[in-house]
Protein backbone atom coordinates (compact mmCIF):
# COMPACT_ATOMS: atom_id res chain seq x y z
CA UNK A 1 0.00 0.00 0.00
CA UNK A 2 1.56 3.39 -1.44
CA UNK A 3 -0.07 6.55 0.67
CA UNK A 4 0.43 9.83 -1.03
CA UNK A 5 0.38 13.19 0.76
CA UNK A 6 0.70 16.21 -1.20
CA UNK A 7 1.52 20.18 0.26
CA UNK A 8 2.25 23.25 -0.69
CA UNK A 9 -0.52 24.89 -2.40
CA UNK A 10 -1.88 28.34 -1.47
CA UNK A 11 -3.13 31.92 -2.70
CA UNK A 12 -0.79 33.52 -5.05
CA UNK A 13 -0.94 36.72 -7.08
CA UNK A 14 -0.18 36.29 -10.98
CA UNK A 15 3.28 36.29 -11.73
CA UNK A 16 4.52 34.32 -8.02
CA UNK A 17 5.75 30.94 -7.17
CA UNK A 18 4.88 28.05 -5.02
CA UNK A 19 6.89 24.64 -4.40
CA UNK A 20 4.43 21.86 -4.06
CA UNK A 21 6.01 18.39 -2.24
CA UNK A 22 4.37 15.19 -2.51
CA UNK A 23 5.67 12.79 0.13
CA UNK A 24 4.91 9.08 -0.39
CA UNK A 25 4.87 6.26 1.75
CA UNK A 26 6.32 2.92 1.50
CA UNK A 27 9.34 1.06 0.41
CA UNK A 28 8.95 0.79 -3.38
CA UNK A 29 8.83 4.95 -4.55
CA UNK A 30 12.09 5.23 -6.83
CA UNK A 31 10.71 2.48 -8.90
CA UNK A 32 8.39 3.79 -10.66
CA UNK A 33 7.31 7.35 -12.73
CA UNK A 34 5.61 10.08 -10.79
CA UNK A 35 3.48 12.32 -12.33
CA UNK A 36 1.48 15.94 -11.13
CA UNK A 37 -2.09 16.15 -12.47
CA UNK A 38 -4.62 19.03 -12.17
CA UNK A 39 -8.48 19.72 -11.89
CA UNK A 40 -9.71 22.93 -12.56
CA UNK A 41 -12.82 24.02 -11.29
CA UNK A 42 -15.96 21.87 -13.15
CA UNK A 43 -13.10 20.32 -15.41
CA UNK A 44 -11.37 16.59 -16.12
CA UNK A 45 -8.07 15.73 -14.14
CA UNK A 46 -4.81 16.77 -16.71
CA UNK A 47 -1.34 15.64 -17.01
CA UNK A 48 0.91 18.29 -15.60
CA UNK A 49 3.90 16.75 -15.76
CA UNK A 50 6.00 13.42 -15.24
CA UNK A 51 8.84 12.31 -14.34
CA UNK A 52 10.47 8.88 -14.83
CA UNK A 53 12.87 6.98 -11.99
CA UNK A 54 15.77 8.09 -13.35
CA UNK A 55 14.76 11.96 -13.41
CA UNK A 56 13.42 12.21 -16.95
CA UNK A 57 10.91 14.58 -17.39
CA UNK A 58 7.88 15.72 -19.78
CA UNK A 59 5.54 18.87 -19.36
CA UNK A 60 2.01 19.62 -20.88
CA UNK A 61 2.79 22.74 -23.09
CA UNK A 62 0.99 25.00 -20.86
CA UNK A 63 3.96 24.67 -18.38
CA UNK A 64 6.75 24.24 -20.29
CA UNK A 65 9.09 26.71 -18.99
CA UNK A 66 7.41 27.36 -15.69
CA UNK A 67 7.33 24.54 -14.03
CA UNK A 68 9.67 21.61 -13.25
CA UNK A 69 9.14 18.63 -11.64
CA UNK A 70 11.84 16.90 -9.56
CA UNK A 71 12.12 14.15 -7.02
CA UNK A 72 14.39 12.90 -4.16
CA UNK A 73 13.87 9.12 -3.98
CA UNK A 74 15.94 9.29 -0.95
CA UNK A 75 13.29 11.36 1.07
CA UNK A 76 10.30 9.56 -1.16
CA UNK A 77 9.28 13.12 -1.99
CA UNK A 78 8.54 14.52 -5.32
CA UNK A 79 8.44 18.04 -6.03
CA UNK A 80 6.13 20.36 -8.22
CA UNK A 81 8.07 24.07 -8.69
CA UNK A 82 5.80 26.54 -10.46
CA UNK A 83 7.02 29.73 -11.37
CA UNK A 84 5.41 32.56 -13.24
CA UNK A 85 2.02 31.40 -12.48
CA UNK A 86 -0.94 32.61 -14.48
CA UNK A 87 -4.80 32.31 -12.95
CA UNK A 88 -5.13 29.53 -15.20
CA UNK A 89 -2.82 27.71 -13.33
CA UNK A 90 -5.62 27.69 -10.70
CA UNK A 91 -7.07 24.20 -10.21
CA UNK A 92 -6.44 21.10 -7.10
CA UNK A 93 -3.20 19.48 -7.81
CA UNK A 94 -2.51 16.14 -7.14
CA UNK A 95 -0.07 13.64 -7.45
CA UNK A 96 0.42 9.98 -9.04
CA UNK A 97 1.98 7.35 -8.19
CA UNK A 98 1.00 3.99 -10.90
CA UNK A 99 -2.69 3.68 -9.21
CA UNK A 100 -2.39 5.57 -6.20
CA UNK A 101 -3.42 9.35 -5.89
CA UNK A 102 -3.43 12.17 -2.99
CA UNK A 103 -6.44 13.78 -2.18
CA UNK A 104 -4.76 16.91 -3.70
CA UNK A 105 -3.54 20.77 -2.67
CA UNK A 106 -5.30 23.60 -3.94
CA UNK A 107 -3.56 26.44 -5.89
CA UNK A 108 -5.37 29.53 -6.68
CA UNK A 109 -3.80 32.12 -8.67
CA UNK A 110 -4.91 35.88 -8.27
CA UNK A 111 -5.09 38.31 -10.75
């Protein structure tokens, strides 16, 4: 059993930065990908981002350049930093591990 906690999200004017962690339980996190998803308000869970055990990484377009996803398999943690955030950034992120999922941290982005 994998339990995922995410953190980190917050109010933040347009233009500013938060760090979101995800901290995982259990013994098996560096073997797999991770991956940050995102539900806007009264829309479908997206792909944010991945990244693969050995640090690869992939972005949706919308963040490309933004945001970077990172992970410390050491401290079973995997990190979301968002820079330059727009309001449409605004949403509940959460993270993925294979099947398991956090309940999510919200992000709202101010104009």
């Amino acid at each position: 059993q994998v339990q995922l906690v995410e953190s980190g999200g917050g109010l933040v004017q347009a233009g500013g930065s938060l760090r979101l962690s995800c901290l995982a339980s259990g013994k098996i996190f560096s073997i797999y990908d991770m991956a940050w998803y995102r539900q806007a308000p009264g829309k479908q869970r997206k792909l944010v981002a991945t990244i693969t055990r050995t640090g690869n990484t992939n972005y949706v377009d919308s963040v490309k350049g933004r945001f970077t996803i990172s992970r410390d398999n050491a401290k079973n943690t995997v990190y979301l930093q968002m820079n330059n955030l727009k309001p449409e950034d605004t949403a509940v992120y959460y993270c993925n591990y294979v099947t398991y999922w956090g309940k999510g941290t919200l992000v709202t982005v101010s104009t």
